[in-house]
C-alpha atoms as a PDB file:
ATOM      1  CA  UNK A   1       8.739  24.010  15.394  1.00  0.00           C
ATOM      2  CA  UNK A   2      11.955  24.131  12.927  1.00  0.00           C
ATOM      3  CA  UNK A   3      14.138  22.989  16.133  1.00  0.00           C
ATOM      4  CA  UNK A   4      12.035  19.873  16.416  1.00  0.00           C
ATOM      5  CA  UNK A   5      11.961  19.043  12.487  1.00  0.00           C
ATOM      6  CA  UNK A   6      16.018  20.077  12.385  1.00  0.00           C
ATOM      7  CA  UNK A   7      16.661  17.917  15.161  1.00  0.00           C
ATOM      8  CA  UNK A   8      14.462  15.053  14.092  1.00  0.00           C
ATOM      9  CA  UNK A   9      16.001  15.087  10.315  1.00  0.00           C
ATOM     10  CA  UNK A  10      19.416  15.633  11.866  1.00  0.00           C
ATOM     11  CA  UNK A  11      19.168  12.634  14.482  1.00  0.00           C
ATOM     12  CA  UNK A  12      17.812  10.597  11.412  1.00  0.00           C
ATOM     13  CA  UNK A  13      20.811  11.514   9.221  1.00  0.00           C
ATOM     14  CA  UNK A  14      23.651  11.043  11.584  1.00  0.00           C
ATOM     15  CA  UNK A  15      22.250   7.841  12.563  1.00  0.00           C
ATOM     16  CA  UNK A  16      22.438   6.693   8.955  1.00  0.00           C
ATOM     17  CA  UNK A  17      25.868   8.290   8.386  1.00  0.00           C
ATOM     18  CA  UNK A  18      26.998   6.152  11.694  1.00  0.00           C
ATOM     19  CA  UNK A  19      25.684   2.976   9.991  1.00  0.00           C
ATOM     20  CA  UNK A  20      27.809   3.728   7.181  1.00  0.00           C
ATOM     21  CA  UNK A  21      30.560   5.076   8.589  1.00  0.00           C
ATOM     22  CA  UNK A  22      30.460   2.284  10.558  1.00  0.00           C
ATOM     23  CA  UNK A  23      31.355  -0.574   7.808  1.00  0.00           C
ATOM     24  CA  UNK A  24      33.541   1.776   5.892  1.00  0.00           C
ATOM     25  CA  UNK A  25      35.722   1.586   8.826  1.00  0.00           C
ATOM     26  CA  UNK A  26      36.051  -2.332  10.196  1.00  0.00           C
ATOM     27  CA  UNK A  27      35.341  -3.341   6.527  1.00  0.00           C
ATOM     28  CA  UNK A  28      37.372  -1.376   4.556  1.00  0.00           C
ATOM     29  CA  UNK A  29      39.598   0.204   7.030  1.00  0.00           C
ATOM     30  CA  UNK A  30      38.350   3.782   6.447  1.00  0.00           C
ATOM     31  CA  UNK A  31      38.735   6.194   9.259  1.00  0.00           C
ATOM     32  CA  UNK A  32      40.029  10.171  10.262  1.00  0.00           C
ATOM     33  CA  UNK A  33      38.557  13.505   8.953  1.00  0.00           C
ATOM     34  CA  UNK A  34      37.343  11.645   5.724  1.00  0.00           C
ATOM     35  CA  UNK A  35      34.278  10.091   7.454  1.00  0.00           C
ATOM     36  CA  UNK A  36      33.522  13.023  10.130  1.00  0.00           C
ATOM     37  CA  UNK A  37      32.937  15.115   7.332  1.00  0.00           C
ATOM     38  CA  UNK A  38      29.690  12.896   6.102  1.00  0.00           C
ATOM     39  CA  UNK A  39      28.273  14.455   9.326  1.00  0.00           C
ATOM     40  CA  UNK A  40      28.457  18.076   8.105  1.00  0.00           C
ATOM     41  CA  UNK A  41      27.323  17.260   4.492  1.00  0.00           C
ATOM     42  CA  UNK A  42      24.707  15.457   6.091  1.00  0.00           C
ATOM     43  CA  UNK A  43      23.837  18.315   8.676  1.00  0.00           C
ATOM     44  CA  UNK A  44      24.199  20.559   5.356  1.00  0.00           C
ATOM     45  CA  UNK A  45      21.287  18.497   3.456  1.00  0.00           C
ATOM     46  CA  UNK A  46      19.127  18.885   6.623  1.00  0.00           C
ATOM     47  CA  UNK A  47      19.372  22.696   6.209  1.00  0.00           C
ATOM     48  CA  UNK A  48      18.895  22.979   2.721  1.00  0.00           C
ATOM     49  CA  UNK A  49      15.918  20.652   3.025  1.00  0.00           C
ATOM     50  CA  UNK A  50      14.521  22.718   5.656  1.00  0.00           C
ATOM     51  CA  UNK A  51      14.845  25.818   4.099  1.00  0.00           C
ATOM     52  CA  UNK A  52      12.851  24.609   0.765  1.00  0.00           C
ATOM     53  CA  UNK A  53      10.190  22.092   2.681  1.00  0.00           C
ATOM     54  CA  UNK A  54       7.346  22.129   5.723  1.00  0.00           C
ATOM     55  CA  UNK A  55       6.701  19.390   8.150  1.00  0.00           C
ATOM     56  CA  UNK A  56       4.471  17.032   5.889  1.00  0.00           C
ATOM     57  CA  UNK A  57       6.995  16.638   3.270  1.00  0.00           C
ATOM     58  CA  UNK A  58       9.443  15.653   6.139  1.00  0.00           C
ATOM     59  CA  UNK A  59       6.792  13.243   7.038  1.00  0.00           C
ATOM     60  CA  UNK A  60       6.730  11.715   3.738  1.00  0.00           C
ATOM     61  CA  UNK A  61      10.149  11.424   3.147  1.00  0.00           C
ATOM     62  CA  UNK A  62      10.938   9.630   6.519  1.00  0.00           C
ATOM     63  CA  UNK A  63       7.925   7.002   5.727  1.00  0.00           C
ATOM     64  CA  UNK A  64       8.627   6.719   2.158  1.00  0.00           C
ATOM     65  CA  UNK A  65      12.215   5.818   3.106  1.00  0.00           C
ATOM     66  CA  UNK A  66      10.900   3.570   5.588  1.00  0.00           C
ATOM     67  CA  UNK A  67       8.544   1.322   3.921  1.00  0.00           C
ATOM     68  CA  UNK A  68      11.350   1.200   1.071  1.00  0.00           C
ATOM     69  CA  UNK A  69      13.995  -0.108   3.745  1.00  0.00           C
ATOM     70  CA  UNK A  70      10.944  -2.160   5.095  1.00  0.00           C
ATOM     71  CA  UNK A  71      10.279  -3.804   1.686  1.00  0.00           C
ATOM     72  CA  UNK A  72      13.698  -4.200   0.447  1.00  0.00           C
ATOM     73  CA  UNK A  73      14.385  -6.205   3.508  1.00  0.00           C
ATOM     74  CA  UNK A  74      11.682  -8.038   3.018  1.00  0.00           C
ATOM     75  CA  UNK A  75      12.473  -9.408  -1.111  1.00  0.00           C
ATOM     76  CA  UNK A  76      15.807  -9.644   0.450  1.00  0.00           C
ATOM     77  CA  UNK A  77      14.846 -12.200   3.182  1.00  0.00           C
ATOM     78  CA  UNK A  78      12.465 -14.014   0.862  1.00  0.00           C
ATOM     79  CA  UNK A  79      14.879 -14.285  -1.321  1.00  0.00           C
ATOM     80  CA  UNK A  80      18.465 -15.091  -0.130  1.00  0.00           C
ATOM     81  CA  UNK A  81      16.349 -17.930   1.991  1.00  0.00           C
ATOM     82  CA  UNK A  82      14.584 -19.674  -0.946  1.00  0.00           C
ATOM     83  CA  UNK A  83      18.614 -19.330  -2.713  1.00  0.00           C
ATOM     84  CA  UNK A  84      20.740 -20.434   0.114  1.00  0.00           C
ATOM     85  CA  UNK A  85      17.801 -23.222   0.809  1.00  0.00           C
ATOM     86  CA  UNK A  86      18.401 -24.525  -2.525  1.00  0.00           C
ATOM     87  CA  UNK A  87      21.557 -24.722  -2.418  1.00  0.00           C
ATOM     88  CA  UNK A  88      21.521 -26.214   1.081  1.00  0.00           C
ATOM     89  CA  UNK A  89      19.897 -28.932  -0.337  1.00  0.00           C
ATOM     90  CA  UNK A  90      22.300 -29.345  -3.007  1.00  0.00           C
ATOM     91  CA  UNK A  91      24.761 -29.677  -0.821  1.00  0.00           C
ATOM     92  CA  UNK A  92      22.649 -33.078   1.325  1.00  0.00           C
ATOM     93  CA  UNK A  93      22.159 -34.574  -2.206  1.00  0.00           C
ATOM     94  CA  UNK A  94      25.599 -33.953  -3.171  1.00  0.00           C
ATOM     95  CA  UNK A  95      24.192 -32.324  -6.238  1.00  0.00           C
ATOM     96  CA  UNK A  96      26.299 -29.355  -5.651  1.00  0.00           C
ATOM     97  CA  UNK A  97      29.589 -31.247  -7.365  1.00  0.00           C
ATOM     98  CA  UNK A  98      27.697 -32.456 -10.177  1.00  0.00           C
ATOM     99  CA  UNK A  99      25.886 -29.207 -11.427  1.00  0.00           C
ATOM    100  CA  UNK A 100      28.905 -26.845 -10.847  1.00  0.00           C
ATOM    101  CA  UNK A 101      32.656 -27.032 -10.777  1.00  0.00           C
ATOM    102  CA  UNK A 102      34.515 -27.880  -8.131  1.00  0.00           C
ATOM    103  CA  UNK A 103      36.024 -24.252  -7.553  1.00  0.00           C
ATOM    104  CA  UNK A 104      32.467 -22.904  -7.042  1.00  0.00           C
ATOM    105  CA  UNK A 105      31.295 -25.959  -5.856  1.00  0.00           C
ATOM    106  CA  UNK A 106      33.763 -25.387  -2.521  1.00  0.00           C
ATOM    107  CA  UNK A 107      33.288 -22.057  -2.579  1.00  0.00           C
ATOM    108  CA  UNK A 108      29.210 -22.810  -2.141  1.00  0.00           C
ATOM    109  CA  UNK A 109      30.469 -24.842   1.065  1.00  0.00           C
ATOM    110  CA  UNK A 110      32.432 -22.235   2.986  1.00  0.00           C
ATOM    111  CA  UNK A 111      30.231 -19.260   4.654  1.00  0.00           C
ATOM    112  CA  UNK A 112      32.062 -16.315   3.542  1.00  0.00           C
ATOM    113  CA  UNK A 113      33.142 -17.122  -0.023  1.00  0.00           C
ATOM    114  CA  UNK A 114      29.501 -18.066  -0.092  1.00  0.00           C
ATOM    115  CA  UNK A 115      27.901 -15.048   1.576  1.00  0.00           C
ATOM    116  CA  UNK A 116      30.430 -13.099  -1.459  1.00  0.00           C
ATOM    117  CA  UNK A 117      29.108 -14.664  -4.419  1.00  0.00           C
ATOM    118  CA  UNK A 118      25.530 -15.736  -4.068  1.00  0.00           C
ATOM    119  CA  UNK A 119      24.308 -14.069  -0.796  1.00  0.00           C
ATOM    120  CA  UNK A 120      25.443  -9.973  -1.676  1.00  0.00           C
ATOM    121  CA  UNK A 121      24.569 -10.413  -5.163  1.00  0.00           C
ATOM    122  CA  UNK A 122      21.063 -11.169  -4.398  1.00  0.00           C
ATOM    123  CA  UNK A 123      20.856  -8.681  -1.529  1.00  0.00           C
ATOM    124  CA  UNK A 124      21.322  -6.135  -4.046  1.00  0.00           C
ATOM    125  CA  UNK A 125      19.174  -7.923  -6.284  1.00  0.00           C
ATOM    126  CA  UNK A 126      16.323  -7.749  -3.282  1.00  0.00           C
ATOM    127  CA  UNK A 127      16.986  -3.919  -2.949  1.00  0.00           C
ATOM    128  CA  UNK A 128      16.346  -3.438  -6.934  1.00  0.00           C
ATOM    129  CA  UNK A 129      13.098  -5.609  -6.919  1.00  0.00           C
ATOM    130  CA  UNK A 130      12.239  -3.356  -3.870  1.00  0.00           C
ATOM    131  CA  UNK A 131      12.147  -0.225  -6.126  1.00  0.00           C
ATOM    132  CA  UNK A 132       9.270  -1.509  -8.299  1.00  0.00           C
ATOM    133  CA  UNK A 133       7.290  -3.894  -5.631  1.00  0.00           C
ATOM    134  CA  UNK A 134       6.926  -1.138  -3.281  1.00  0.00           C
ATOM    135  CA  UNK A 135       3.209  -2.282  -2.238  1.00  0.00           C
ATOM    136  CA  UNK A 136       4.224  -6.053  -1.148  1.00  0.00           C
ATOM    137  CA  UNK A 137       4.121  -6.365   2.696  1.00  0.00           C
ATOM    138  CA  UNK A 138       5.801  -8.526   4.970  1.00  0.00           C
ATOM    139  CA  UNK A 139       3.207  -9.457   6.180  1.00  0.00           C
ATOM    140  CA  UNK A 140       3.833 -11.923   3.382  1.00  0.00           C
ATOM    141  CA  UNK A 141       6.204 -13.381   5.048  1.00  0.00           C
ATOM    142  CA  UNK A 142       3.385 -14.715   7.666  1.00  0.00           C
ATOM    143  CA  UNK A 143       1.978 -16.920   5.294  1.00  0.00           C
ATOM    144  CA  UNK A 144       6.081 -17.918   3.842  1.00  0.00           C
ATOM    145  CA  UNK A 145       6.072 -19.281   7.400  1.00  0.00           C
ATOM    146  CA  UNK A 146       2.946 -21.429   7.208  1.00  0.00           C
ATOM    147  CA  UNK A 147       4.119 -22.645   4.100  1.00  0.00           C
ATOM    148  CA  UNK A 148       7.789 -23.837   5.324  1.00  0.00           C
ATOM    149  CA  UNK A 149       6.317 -25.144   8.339  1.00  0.00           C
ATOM    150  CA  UNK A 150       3.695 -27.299   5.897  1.00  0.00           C
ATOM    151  CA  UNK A 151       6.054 -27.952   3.794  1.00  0.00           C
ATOM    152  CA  UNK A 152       8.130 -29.933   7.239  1.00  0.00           C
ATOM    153  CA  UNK A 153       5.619 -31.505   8.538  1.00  0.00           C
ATOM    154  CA  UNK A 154       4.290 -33.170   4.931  1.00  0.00           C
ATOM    155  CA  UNK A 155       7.976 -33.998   4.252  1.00  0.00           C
ATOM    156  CA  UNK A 156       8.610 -35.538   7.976  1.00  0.00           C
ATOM    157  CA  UNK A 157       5.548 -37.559   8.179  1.00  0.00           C
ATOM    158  CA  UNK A 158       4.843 -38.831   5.027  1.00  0.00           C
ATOM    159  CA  UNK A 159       8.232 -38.914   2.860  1.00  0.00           C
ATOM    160  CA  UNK A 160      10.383 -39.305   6.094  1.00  0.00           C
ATOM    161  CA  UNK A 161      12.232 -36.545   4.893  1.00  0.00           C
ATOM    162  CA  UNK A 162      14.021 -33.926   6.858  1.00  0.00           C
ATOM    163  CA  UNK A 163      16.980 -31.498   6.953  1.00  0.00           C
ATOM    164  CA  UNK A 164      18.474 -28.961   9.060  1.00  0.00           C
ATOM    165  CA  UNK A 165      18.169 -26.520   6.167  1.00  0.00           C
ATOM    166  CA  UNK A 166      14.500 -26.490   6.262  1.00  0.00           C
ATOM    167  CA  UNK A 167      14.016 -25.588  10.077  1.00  0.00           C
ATOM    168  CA  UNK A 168      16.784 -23.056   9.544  1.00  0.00           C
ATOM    169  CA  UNK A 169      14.939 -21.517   6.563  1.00  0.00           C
ATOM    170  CA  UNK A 170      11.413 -21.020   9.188  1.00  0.00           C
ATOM    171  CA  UNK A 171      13.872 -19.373  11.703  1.00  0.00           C
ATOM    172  CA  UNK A 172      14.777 -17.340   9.139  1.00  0.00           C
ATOM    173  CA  UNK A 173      11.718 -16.142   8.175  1.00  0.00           C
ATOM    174  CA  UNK A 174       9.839 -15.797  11.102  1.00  0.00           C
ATOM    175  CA  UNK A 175      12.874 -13.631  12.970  1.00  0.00           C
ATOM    176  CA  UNK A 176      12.902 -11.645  10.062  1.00  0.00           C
ATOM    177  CA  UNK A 177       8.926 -11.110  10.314  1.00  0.00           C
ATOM    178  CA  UNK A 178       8.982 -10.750  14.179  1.00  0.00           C
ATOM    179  CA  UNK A 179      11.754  -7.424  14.061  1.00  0.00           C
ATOM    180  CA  UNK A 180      10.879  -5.916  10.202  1.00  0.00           C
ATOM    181  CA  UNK A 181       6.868  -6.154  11.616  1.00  0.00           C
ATOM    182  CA  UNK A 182       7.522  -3.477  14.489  1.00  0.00           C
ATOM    183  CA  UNK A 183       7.861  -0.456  12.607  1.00  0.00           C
ATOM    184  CA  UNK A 184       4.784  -1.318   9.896  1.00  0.00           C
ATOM    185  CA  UNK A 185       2.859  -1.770  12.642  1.00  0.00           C
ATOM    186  CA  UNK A 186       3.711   1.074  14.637  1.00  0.00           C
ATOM    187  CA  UNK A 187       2.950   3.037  11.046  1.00  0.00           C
ATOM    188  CA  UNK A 188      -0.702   2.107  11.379  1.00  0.00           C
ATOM    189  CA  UNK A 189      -0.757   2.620  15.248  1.00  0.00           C
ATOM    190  CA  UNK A 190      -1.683  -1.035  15.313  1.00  0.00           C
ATOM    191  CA  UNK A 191      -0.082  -2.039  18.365  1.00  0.00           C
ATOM    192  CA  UNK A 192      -1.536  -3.271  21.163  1.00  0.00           C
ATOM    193  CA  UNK A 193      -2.338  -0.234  24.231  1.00  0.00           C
ATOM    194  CA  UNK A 194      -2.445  -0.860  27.647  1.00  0.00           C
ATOM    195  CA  UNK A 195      -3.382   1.720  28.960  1.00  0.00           C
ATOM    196  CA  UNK A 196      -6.191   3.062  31.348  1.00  0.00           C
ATOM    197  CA  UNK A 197      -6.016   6.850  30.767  1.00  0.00           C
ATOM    198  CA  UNK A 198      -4.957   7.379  27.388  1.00  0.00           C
ATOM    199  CA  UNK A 199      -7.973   6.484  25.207  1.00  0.00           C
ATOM    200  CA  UNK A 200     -10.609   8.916  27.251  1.00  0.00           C
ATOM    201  CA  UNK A 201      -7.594  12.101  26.767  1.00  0.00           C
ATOM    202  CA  UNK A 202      -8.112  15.039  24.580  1.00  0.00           C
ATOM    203  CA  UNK A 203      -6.222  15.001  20.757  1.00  0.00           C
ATOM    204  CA  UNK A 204      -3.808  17.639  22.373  1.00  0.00           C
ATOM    205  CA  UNK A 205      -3.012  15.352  25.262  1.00  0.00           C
ATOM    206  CA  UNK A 206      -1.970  12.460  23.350  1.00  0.00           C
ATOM    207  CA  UNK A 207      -0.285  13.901  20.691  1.00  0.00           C
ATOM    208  CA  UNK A 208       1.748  15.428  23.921  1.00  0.00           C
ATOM    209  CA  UNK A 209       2.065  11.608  25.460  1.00  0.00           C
ATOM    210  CA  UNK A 210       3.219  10.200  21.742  1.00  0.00           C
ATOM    211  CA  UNK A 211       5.473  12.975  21.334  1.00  0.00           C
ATOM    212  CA  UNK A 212       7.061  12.846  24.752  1.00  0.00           C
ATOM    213  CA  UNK A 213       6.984   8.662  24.665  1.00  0.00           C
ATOM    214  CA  UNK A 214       8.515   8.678  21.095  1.00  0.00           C
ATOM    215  CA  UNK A 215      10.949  11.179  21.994  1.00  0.00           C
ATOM    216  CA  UNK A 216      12.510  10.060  25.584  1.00  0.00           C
ATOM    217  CA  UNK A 217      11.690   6.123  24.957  1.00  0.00           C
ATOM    218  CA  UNK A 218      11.282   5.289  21.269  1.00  0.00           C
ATOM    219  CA  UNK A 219      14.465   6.908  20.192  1.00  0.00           C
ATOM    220  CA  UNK A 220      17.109   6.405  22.934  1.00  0.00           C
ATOM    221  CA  UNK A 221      16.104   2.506  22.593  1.00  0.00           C
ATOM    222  CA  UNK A 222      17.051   2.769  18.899  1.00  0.00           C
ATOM    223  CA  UNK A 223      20.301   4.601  19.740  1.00  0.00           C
ATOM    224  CA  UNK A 224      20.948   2.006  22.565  1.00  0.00           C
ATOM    225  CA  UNK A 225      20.722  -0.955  19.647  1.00  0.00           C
ATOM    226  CA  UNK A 226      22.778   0.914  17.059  1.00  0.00           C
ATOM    227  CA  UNK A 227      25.286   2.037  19.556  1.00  0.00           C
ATOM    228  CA  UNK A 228      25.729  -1.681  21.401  1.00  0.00           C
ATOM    229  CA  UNK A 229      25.368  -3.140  18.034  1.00  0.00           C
ATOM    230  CA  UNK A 230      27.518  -1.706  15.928  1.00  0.00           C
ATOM    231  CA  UNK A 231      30.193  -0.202  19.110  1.00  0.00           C
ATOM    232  CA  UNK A 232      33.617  -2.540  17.901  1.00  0.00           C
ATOM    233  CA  UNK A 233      34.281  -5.138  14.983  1.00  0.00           C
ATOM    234  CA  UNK A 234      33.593  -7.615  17.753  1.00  0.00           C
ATOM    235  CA  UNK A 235      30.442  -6.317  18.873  1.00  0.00           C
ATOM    236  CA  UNK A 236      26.948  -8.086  18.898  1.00  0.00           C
ATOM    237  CA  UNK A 237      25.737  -7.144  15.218  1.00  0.00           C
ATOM    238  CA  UNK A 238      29.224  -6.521  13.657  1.00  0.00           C
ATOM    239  CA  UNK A 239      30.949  -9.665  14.255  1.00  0.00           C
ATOM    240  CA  UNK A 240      28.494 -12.102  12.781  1.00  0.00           C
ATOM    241  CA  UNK A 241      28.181  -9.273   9.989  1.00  0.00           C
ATOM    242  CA  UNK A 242      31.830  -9.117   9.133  1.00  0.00           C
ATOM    243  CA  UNK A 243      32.746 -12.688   9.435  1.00  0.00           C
ATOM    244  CA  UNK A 244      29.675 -14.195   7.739  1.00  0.00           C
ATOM    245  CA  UNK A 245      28.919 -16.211  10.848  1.00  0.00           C
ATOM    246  CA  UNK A 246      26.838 -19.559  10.486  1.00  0.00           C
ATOM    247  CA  UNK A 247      25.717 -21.999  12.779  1.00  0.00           C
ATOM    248  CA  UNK A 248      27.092 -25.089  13.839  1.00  0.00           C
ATOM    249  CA  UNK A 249      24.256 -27.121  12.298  1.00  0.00           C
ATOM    250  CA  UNK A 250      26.214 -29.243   9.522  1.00  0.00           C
ATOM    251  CA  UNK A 251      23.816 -28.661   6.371  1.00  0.00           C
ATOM    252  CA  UNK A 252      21.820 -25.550   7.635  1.00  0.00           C
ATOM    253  CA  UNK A 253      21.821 -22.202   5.914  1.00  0.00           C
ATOM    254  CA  UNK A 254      24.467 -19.868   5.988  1.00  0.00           C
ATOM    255  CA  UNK A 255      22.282 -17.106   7.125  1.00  0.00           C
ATOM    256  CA  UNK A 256      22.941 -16.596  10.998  1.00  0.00           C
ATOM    257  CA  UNK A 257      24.904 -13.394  10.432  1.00  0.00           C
ATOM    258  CA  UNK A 258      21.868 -12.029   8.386  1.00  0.00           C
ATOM    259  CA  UNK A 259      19.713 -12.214  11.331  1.00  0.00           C
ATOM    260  CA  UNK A 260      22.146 -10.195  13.222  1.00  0.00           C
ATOM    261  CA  UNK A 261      21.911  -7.794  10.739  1.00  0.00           C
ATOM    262  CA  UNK A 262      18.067  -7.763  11.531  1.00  0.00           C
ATOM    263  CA  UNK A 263      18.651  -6.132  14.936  1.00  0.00           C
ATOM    264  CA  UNK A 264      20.309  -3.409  12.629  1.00  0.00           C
ATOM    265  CA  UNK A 265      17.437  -2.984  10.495  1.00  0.00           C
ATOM    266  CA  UNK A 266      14.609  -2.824  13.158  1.00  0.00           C
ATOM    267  CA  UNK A 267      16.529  -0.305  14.733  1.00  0.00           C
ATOM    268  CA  UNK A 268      16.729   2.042  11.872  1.00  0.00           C
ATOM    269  CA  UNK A 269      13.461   1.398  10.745  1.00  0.00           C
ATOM    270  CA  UNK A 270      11.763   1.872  14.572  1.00  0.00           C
ATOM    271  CA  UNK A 271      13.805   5.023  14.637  1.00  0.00           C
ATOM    272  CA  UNK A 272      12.926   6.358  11.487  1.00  0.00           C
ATOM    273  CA  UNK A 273       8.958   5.134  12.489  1.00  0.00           C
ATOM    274  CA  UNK A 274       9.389   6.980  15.978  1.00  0.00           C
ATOM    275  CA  UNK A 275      10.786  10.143  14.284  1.00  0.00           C
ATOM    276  CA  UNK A 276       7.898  10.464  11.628  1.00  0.00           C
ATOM    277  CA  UNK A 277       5.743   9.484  14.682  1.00  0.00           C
ATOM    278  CA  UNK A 278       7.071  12.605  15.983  1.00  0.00           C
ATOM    279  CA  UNK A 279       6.372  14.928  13.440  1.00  0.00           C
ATOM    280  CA  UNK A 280       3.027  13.576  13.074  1.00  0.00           C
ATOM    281  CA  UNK A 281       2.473  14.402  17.047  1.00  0.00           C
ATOM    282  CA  UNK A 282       3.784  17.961  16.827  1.00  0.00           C
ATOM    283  CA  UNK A 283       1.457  18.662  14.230  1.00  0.00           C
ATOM    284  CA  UNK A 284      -1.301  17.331  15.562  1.00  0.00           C
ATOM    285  CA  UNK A 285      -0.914  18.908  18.879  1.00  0.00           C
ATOM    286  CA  UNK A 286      -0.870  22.363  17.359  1.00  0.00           C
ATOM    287  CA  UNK A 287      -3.562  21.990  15.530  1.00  0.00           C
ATOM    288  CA  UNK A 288      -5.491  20.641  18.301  1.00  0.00           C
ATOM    289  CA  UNK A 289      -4.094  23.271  19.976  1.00  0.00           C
ATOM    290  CA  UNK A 290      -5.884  26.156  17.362  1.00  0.00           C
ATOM    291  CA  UNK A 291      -9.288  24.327  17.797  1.00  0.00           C
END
C-alpha cells in the first residue's frame, strides 16, 4: 500500500518538477545539478508527507490541486480572451492609437511584447481570482461559447459585421473547454463506458480494472504528452509557448500559443485525475476485499 501512494505522489511530483524544470531551462537558460536537485527535494516532500498522512488525505490533496489548476485555467481563458478580444478590436477600429501611446500602442500589435504586458499579467491575475472562485466550473465556458457564437451570427446577419477576432475568440474557448473538460469529468466518472462486462463485475473487480487501466493507460498517455510536448525548445508545446506564436489571420487574437499550452494543462490535470483515480481504486479494492 505505501509503495503505491509513494510512487503515485512521487510520479505526480517529478512530473511537476519536469514542467518546471522544463521552462527554467529554454526560458531562462537554467540547467546542471541546480535543477536535478528539485527531484530529491521533491522525492524528500513525498516522504515526509507519507510519514505524517494516510491515503485519503493524498486523495484530497491531488483533487484539491486539481480542480485549483482546473479553475485557474479556466478565469485564465475567460479572461485573457475577453482582453486580447478587446483589444483585437481596437486594433480593426484603429482605436488602439487614439486611446494609448504610440509605444504601447505598437507594442499591443506585435505578439510577444503583447503576450509580456497584457497577456502574463492577467494570467497571473486568472490564477489569483482562482484562489477565491474555487466553485466556478468550466463548464461555464459551454455557455461563453453559445454566447460568442450568438454574438457572430447577430453581428453577421443583421449589422453586417464581422472580424477574424471574433471566430478566433470561439476557437479559443471551445479548445480550451474540449481539453480542461477531461479531467472534471473523469472526477465524477462521467464519461461515457463502452463496455459489455464491466457494469455486471463485483466492486473488487473494477476497482482492479480502474486501477490497472489508470495505471498502464491513463498515465503513460500523460507522460507520452508531457514528454513529446515539452522534449526540445522546438518541440510541439514549447515552441508556440516560447515564441508567443499567433496565427496568420491579420486581426485575430494573439492566443495560438495559449492553446498549445492547453495540451500541457490537460496532461497534468488527466495525470493528476488518473493518479487520485488510483488511490481511490486501491482503496476501494481492499475494502471490498474485507467484505
Amino acid at each position: 500500500m505505501n509503495l503505491i501512494r509513494t510512487f503515485i505522489l512521487a510520479n505526480v511530483s517529478f512530473a511537476l518538477v519536469f514542467v518546471i524544470n522544463n521552462f527554467l531551462t529554454h526560458s531562462f537558460g537554467w540547467a546542471g545539478v541546480f535543477q536535478s536537485s528539485f527531484y530529491i527535494l521533491a522525492l524528500a516532500a513525498v516522504f515526509l508527507w507519507l510519514r505524517r498522512r494516510v491515503m485519503a488525505d493524498d486523495v484530497r490533496l491531488l483533487e484539491s490541486f486539481n480542480g485549483y489548476l482546473v479553475c485557474a485555467t479556466f478565469w485564465v481563458v475567460l479572461l485573457v480572451g475577453l482582453v486580447d478580444a478587446g483589444i483585437s478590436f481596437m486594433r480593426v477600429q484603429n482605436l488602439h492609437n487614439v486611446l494609448f501611446s504610440e509605444d504601447f500602442a505598437n507594442t499591443l500589435n506585435q505578439p510577444a511584447l503583447r503576450g509580456k504586458a497584457v497577456h502574463i499579467p492577467v494570467i497571473i491575475a486568472g490564477a489569483v481570482v482562482a484562489l477565491w472562485k474555487r466553485n466556478v466550473s468550466v463548464i461555464w465556458l459551454t455557455l461563453m461559447v453559445v454566447l460568442a457564437e450568438l454574438f457572430i451570427v447577430i453581428a453577421r446577419f443583421i449589422f453586417s459585421y464581422e472580424q477574424t477576432f471574433m471566430g478566433d475568440l470561439v476557437r479559443f474557448w471551445y479548445a480550451a473547454l474540449f481539453l480542461l473538460a477531461s479531467a472534471l469529468t473523469l472526477a465524477q466518472d462521467a464519461h461515457v463506458r463502452v463496455d459489455v462486462l464491466y457494469a455486471g463485475l463485483a466492486p473488487n473487480t473494477k476497482a482492479r480494472i480502474n486501477f490497472w487501466g489508470s495505471m498502464l493507460l491513463g498515465l503513460p498517455l500523460c507522460w507520452v504528452v508531457l514528454w513529446r510536448g515539452l522534449a526540445g525548445k522546438s518541440s510541439l508545446i514549447n515552441s508556440p509557448l516560447l515564441n508567443f506564436e499567433t496565427s496568420m489571420s491579420g486581426y485575430g487574437l494573439y492566443v495560438k500559443y495559449l492553446m498549445a499550452g492547453f495540451l500541457l494543462m490537460f496532461a497534468l490535470t488527466m495525470l493528476l485525475q488518473f493518479s487520485s483515480y488510483i488511490l481511490r481504486s486501491t482503496d476501494a479494492g481492499r475494502d471490498a476485499g474485507r467484505g
